[in-house]
Protein backbone atom coordinates (compact mmCIF):
# COMPACT_ATOMS: atom_id res chain seq x y z
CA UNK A 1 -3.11 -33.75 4.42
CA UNK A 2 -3.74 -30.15 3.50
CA UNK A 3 -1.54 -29.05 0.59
CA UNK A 4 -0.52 -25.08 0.51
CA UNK A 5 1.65 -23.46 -2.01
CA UNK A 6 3.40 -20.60 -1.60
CA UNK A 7 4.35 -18.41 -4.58
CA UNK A 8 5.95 -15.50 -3.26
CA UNK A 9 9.06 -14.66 -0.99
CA UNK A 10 7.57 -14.57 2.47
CA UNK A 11 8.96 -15.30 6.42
CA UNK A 12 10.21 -18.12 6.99
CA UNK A 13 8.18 -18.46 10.03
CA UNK A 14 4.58 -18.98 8.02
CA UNK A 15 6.31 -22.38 6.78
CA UNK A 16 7.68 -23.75 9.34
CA UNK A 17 4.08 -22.46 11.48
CA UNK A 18 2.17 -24.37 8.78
CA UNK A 19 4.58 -27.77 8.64
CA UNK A 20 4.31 -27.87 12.84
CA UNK A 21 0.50 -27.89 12.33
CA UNK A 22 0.34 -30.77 10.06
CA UNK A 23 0.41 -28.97 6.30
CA UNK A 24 2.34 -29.96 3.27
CA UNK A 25 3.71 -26.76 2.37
CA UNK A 26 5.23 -26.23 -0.86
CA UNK A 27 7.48 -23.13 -1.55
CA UNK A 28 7.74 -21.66 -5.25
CA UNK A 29 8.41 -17.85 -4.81
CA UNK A 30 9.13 -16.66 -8.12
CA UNK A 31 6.81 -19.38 -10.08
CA UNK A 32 5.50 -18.34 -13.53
CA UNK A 33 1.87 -18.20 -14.31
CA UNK A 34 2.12 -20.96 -16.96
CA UNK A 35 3.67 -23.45 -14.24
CA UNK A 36 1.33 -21.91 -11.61
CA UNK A 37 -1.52 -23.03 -14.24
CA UNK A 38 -0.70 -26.73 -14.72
CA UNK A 39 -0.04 -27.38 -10.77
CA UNK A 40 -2.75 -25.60 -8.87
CA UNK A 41 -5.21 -28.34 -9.43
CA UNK A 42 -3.14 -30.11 -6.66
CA UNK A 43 -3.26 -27.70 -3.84
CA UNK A 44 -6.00 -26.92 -1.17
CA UNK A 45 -4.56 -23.18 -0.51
CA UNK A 46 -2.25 -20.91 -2.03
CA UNK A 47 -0.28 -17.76 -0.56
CA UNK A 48 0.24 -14.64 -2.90
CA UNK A 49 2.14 -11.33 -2.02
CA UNK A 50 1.67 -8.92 -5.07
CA UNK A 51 3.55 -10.62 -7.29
CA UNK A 52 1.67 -13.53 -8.23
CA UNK A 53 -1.41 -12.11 -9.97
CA UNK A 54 -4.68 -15.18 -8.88
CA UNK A 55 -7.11 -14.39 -11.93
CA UNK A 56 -9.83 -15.70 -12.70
CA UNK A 57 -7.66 -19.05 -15.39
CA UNK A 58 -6.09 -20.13 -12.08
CA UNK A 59 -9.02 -19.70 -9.84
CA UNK A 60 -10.97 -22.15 -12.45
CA UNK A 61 -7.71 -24.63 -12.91
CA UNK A 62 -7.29 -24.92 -9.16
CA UNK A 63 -10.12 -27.23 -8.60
CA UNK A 64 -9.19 -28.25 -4.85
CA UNK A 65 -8.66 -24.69 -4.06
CA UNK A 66 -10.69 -23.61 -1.11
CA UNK A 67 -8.72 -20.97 0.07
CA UNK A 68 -6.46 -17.48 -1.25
CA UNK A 69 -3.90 -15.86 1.62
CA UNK A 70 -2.86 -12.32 0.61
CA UNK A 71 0.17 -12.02 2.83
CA UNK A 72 -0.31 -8.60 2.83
CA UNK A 73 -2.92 -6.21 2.73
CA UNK A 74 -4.12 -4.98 -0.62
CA UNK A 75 -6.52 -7.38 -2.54
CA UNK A 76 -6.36 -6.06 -6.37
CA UNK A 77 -4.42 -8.78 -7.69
CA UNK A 78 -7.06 -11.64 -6.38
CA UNK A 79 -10.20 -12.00 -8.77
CA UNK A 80 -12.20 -11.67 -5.61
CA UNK A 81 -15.30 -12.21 -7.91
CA UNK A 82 -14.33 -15.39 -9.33
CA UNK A 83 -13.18 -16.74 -5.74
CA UNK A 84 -16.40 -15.51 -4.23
CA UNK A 85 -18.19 -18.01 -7.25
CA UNK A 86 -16.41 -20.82 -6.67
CA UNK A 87 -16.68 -20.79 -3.33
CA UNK A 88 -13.13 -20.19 -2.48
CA UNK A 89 -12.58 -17.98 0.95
CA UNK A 90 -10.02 -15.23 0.70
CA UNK A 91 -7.79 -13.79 3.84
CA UNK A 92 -5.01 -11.48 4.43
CA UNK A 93 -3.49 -9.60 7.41
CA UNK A 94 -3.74 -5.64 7.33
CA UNK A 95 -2.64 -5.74 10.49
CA UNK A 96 0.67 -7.05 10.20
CA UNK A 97 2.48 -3.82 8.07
CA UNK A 98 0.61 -0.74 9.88
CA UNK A 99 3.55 0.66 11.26
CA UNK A 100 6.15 -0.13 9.04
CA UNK A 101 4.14 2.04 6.04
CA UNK A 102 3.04 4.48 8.59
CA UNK A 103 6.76 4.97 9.60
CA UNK A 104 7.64 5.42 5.81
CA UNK A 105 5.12 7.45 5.07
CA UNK A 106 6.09 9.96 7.71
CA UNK A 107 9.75 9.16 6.24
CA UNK A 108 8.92 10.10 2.99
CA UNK A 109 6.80 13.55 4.03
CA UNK A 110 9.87 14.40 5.97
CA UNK A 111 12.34 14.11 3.13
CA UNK A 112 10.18 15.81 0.73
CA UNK A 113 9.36 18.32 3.09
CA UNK A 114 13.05 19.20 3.29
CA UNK A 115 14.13 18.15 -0.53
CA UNK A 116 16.86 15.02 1.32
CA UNK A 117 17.11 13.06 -1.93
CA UNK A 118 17.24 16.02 -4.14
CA UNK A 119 20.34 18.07 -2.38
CA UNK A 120 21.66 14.79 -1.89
CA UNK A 121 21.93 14.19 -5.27
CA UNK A 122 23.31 17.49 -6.17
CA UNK A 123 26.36 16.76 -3.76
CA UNK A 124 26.79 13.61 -4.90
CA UNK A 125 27.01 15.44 -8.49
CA UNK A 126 29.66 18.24 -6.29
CA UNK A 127 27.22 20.90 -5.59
CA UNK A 128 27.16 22.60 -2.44
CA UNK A 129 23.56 23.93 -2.47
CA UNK A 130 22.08 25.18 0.98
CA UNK A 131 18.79 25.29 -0.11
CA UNK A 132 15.61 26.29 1.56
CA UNK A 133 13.07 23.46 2.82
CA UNK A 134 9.68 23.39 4.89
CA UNK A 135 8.86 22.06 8.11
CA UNK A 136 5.94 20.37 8.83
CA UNK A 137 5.33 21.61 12.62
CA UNK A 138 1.86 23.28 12.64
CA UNK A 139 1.20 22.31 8.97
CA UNK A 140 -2.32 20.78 8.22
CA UNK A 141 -2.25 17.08 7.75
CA UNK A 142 -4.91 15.93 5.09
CA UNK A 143 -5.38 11.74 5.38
CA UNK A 144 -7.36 10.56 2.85
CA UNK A 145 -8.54 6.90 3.98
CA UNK A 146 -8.51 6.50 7.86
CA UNK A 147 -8.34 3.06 8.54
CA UNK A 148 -5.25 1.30 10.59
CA UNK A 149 -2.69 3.44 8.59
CA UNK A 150 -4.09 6.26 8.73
CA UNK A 151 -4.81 6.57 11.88
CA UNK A 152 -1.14 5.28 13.05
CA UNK A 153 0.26 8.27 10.49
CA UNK A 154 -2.03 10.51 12.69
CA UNK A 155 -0.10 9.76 15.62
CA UNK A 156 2.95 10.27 14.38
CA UNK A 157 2.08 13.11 12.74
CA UNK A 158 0.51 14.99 15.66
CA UNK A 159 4.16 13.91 17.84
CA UNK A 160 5.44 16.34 15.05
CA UNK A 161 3.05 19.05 15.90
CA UNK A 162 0.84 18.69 12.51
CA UNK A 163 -3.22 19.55 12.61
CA UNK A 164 -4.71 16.45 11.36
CA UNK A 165 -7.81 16.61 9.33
CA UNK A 166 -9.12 13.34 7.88
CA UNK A 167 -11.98 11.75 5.11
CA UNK A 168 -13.20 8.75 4.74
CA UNK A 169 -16.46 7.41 2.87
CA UNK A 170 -17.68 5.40 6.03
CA UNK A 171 -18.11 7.61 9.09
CA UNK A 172 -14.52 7.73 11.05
CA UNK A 173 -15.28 10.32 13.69
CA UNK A 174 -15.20 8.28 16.50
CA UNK A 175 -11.32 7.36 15.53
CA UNK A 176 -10.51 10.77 14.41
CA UNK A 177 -11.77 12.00 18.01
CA UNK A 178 -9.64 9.91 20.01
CA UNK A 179 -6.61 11.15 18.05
CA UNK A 180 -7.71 14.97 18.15
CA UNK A 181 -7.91 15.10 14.42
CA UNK A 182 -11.37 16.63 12.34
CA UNK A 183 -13.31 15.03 9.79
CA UNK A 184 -13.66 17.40 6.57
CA UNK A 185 -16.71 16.65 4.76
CA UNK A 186 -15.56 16.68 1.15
CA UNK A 187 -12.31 15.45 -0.51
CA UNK A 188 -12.61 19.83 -2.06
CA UNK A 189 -12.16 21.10 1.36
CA UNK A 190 -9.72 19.04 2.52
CA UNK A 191 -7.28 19.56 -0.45
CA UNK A 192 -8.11 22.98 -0.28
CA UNK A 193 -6.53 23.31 3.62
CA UNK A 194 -3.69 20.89 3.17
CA UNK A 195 0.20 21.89 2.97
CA UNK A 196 0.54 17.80 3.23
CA UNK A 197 -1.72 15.33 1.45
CA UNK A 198 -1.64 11.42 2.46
CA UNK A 199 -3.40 8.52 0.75
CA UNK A 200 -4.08 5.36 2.50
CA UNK A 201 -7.39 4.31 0.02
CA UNK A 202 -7.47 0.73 -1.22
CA UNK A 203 -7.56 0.69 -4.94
CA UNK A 204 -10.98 0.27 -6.52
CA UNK A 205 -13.14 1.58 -9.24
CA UNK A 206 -14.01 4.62 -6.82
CA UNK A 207 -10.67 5.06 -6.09
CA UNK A 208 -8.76 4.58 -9.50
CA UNK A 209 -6.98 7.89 -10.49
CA UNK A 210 -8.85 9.61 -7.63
CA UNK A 211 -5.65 12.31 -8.01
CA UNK A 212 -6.39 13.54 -10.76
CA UNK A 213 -6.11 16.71 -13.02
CA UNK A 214 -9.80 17.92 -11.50
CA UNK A 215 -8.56 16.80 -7.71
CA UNK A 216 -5.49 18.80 -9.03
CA UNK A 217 -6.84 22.19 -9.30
CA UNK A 218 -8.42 21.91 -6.05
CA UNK A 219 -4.80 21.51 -4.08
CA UNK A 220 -3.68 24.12 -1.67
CA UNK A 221 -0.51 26.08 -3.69
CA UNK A 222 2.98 24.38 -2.61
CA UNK A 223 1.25 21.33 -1.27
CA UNK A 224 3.20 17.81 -0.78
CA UNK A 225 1.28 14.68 -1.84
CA UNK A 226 2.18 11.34 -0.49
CA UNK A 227 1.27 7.94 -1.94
CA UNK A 228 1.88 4.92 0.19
CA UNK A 229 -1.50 3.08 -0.93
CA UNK A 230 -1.59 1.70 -4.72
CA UNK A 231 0.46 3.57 -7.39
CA UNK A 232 -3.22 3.26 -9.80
CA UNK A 233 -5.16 5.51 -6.83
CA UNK A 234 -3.72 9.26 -8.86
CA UNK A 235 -2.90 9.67 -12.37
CA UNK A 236 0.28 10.41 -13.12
CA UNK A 237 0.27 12.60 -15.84
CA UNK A 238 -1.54 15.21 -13.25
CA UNK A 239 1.10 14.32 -10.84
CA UNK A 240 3.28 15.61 -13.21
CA UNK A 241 1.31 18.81 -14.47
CA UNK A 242 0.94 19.59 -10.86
CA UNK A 243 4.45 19.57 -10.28
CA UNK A 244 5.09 21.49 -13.18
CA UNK A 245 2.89 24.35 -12.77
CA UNK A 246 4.01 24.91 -9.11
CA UNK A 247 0.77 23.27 -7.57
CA UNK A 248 3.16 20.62 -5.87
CA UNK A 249 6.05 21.58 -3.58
CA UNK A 250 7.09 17.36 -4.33
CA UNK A 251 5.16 14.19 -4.51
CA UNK A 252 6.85 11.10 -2.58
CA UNK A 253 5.04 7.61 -3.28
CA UNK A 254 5.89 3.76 -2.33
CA UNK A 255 3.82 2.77 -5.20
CA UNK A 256 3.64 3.11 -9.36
CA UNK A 257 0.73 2.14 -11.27
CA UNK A 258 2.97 -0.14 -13.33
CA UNK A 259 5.63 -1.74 -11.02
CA UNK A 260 8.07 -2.12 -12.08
CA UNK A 261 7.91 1.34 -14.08
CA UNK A 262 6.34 1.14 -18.12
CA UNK A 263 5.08 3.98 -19.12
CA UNK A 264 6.75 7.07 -20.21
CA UNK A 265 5.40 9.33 -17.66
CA UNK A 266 6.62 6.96 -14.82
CA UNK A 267 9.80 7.45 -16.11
CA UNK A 268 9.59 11.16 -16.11
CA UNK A 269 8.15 11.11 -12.53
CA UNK A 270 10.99 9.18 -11.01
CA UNK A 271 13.73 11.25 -12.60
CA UNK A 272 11.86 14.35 -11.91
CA UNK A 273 13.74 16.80 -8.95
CA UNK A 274 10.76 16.93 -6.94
CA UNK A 275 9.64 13.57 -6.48
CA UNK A 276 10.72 10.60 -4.31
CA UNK A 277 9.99 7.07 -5.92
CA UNK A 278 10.59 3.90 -3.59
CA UNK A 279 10.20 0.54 -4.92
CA UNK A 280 7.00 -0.68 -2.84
CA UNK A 281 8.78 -0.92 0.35
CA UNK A 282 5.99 0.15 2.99
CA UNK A 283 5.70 -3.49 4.09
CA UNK A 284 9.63 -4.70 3.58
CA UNK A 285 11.02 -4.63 7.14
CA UNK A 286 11.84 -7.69 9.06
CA UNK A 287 9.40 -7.23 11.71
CA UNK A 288 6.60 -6.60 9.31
CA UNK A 289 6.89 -9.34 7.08
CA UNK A 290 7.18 -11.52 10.80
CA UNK A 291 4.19 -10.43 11.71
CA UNK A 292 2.34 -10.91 8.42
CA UNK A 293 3.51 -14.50 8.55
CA UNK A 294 2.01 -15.46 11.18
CA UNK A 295 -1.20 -14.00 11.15
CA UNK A 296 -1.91 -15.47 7.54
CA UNK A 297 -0.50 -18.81 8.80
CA UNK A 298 -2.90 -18.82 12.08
CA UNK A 299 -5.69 -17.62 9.54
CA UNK A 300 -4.67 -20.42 7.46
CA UNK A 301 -4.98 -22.60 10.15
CA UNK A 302 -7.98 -21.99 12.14
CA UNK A 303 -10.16 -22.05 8.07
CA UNK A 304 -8.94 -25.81 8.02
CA UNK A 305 -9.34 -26.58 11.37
CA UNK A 306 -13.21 -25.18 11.11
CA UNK A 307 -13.44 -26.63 7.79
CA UNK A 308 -12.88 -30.38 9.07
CA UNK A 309 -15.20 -29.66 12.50
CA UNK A 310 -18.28 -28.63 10.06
């Protein structure tokens, strides 16, 4: 019998998917790493949100391991290079929390756009402040990273009346097309047009602290810049600077480079006026974290089921 352990909080419906089929599931959300050390030699398969951290030590200790589910999307907390050595086949399901982080994402652009959480707090505080905000209608759009995400945040944000303009670093202009939106041919140009930036990269060595203090410079005056990818993908002591010096009109983001918060300037961003901090939420709605269940566990599945027909 296959044996699959789960170390992070997930639906309900990816065990009981897994137990119909025949597995031995075995769910430990919250496990440490030292337990997670000394018991991984006994599984075939282990599930991971972005908690659990898979490096390299457990890779090597799980010695029946043939396979690493990501339910989720993102991939930076799998040694995918110490997995690829052994041998060991690694899934996930970006499909599963498109629209929930698309719908936050225009969530978040719409509340910075008109300053909800700061004014709210201000009442909450007493004040009466009728202050000025922006609207988005017939504001240019800049998505940076036009993959499922992207392009469902282009809907939506063409329903609102925005002009979309998109880059990628694989050609997307059959996608942008369809969804009326134009392909800028440098990340310059496109920060240079935007009143609304959106990132929806995958973090990698490209893409680490890709928002930067140089990137900075290059932003349109009064710009908002929204982070719903990986908290690592802009640096936030330009985040900061920018906001500072007038550069940004706000900065929303699902994401921190240290989560939770370490650093001093994370701190300072999430207590800042002008910023709106959520705790990595993109993905935490019911239907979401439904779907993402049972697309790992039929992924899950069908590996196994080849596996034993080879």
């Amino acid at each position: 019998m296959v044996k699959v352990l789960i170390t992070d909080k997930v639906d309900q419906s990816l065990v009981e998917m897994l137990k119909k089929n025949g597995f031995e599931v075995d769910y430990r959300p919250g496990i440490k790493t030292d337990e997670l050390l000394k018991i991984i030699g006994d599984y075939d398969a282990i599930v991971v949100r972005s908690r659990t951290k898979i490096t390299r030590e457990i890779i090597e200790a799980g010695k029946r391991l043939k396979l690493i589910a990501r339910a989720g999307v993102g991939l930076d907390n799998i040694d995918l290079t110490a997995a690829r050595e052994k041998g060991i086949e690694v899934v996930n399901a970006p499909e599963g929390p498109t629209e929930s982080v698309a719908e936050l994402t225009i969530g978040l652009m719409i509340a910075a756009a008109r300053r909800v959480v700061e004014l709210n707090m201000k009442l909450r505080q007493g004040e009466w402040v009728k202050d000025y905000g922006i609207e988005l209608f017939g504001k240019n759009l800049f998505i940076i990273g036009f993959g499922r995400i992207g392009r469902r945040v282009a809907e939506l944000a063409s329903s609102l009346g925005m002009n979309i303009y998109v880059y990628d670093v694989v050609d997307v202009t059959t996608y942008a097309e369809k969804l009326g939106a134009k392909v800028v041919k440098s990340l310059e140009h496109g920060l240079s047009i935007a009143d609304v930036v959106t990132l929806h990269v995958p973090l990698t060595k490209d893409t680490y602290h890709m928002i930067n203090f140089d990137t900075i410079k290059m932003f349109k005056k009064g710009a908002i810049l929204i982070n719903t990818a990986r908290g690592a993908v802009v640096d936030c002591e330009a985040v900061l600077w920018g906001l500072e010096n007038g550069i940004l009109y706000a900065y929303a983001a699902d994401v921190l480079e240290n989560e939770p918060p370490k650093t001093t300037c994370e701190q300072r961003l999430i207590q800042h006026p002008r910023t709106i901090i959520t705790p990595h939420i993109g993905a935490q709605t019911r239907e979401a974290q439904r779907r993402i269940a049972l697309i790992v566990a039929e992924k899950i599945i069908n590996f196994f089921k080849s596996s034993a027909e080879r």
